[in-house]
C-alpha atoms as a PDB file:
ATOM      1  CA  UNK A   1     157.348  80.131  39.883  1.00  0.00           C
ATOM      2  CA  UNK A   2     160.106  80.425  42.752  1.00  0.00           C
ATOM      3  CA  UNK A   3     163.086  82.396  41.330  1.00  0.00           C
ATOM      4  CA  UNK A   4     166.171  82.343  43.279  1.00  0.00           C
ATOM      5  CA  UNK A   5     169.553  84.625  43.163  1.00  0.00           C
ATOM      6  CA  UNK A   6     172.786  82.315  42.612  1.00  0.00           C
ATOM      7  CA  UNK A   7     176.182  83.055  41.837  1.00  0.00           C
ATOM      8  CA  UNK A   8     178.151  81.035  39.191  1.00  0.00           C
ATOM      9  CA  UNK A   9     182.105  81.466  39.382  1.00  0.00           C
ATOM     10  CA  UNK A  10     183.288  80.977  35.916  1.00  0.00           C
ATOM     11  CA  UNK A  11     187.158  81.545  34.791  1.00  0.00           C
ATOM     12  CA  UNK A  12     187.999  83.624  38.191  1.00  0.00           C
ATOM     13  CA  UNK A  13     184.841  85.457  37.397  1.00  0.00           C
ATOM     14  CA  UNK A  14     181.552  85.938  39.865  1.00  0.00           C
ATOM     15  CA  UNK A  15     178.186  86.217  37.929  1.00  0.00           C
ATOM     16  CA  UNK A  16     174.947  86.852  40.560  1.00  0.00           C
ATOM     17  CA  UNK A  17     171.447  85.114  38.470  1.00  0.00           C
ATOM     18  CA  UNK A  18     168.144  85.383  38.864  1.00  0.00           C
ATOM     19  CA  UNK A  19     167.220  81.869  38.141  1.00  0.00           C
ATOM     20  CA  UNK A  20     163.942  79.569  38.281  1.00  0.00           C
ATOM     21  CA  UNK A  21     164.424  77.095  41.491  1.00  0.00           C
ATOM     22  CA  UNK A  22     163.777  73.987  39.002  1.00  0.00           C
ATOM     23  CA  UNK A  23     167.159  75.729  36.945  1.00  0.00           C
ATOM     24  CA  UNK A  24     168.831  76.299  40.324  1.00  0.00           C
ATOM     25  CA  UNK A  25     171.249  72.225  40.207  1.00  0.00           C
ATOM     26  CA  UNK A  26     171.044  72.354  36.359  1.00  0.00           C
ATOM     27  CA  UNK A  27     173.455  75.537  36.460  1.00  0.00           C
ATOM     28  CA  UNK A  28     175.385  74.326  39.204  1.00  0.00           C
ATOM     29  CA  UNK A  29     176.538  71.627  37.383  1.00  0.00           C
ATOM     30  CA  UNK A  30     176.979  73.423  34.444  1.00  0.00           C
ATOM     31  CA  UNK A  31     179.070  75.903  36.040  1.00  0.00           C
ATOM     32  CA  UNK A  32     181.527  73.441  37.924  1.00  0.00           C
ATOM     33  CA  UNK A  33     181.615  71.337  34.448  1.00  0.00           C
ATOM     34  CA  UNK A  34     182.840  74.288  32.668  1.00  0.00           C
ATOM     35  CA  UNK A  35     185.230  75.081  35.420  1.00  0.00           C
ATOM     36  CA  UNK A  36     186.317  71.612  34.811  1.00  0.00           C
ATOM     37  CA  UNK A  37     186.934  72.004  31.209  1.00  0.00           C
ATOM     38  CA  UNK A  38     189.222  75.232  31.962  1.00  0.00           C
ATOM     39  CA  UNK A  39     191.243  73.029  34.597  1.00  0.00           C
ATOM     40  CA  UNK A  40     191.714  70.307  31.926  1.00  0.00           C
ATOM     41  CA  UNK A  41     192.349  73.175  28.959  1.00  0.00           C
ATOM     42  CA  UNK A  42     194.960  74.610  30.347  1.00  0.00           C
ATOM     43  CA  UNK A  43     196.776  71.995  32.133  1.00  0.00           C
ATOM     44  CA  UNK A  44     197.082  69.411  28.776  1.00  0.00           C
ATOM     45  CA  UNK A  45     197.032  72.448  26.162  1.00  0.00           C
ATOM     46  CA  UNK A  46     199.157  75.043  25.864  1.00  0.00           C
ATOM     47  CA  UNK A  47     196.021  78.167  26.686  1.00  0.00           C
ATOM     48  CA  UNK A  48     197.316  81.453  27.089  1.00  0.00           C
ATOM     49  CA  UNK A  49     194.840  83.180  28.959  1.00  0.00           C
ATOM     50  CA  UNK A  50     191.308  82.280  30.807  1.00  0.00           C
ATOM     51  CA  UNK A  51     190.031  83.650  27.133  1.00  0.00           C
ATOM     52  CA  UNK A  52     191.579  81.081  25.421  1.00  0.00           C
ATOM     53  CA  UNK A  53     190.360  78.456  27.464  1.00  0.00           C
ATOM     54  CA  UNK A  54     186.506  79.859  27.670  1.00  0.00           C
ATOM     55  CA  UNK A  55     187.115  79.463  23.722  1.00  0.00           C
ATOM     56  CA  UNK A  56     187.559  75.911  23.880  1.00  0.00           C
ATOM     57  CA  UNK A  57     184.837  75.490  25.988  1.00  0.00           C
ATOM     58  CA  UNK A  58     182.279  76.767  23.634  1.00  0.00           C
ATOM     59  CA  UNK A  59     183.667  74.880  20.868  1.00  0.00           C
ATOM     60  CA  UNK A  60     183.843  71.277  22.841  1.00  0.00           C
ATOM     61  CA  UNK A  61     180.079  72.232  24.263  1.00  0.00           C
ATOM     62  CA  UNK A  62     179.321  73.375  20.868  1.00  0.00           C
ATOM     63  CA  UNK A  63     180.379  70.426  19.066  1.00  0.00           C
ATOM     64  CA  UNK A  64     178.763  68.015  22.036  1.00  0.00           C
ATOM     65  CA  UNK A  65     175.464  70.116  21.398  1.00  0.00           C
ATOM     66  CA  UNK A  66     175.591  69.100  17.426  1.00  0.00           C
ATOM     67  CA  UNK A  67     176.029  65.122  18.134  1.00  0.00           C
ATOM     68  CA  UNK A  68     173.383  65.310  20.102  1.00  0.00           C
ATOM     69  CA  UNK A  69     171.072  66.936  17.999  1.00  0.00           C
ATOM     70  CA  UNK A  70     171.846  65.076  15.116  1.00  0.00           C
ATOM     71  CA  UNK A  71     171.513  61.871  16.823  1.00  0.00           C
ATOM     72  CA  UNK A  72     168.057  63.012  18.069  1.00  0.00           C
ATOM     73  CA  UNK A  73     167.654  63.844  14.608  1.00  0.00           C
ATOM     74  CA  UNK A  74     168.458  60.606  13.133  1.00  0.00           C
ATOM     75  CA  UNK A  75     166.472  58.261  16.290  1.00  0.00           C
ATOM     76  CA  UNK A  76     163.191  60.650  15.444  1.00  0.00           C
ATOM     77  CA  UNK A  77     163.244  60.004  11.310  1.00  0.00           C
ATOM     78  CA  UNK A  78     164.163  56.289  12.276  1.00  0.00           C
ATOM     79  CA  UNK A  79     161.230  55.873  14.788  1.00  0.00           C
ATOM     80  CA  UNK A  80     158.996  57.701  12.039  1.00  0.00           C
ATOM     81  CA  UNK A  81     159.798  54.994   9.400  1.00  0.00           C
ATOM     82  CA  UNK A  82     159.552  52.125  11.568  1.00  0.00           C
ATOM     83  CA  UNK A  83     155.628  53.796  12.896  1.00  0.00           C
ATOM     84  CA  UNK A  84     155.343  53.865   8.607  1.00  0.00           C
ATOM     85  CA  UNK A  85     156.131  50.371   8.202  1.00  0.00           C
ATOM     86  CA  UNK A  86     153.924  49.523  10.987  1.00  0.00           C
ATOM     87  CA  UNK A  87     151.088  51.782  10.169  1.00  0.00           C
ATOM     88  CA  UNK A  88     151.181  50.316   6.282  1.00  0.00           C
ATOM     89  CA  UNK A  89     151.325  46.568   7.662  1.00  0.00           C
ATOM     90  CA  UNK A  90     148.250  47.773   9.845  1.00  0.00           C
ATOM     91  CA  UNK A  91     146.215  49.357   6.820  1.00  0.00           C
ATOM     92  CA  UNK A  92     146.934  45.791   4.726  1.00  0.00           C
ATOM     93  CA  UNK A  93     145.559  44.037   7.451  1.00  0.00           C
ATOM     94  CA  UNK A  94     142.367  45.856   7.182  1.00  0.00           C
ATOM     95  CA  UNK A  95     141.694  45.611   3.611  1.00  0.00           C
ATOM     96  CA  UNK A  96     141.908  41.542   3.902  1.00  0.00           C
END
């Protein structure tokens, strides 16, 4: 596996990783969406401080993580009751 040394600017701040190449966009993007979120944080909120503003990044990102897990959540136990219904239909078309 190809690792690769990057540097992220986050909040004014440099941080050199040792990443996987596959990883290498992935935290790119991540990194320049976060900036994003500071940009829009303190410009429509009243932030004090770069602190502040990481903050409200980890909640939003947070909070973005949970829907999506819970919506995963909800399409798996879904797709599991509809394979039921199908495997049940299956099993009384057998015992005809």
């Amino acid at each position: 596996m190809e690792v690769r040394r990057i540097t992220i600017n986050i909040a004014g701040r440099v941080y050199p990783l040792n990443v996987p190449a596959a990883e290498e966009e992935t935290l790119r993007k991540v990194g320049k969406q976060i900036e994003n979120m500071i940009k829009d944080f303190e410009q429509n909120f009243d932030v004090r401080d770069k602190q502040d503003a990481l903050a409200m990044c980890a909640l939003k990102l947070g909070t973005n993580a949970e829907v999506v897990s819970a919506n995963y959540d909800k399409t798996i136990q879904s797709t599991n009751e509809r394979l039921a219904k199908i495997n049940q239909s299956l099993n009384n078309e057998t015992g005809k």
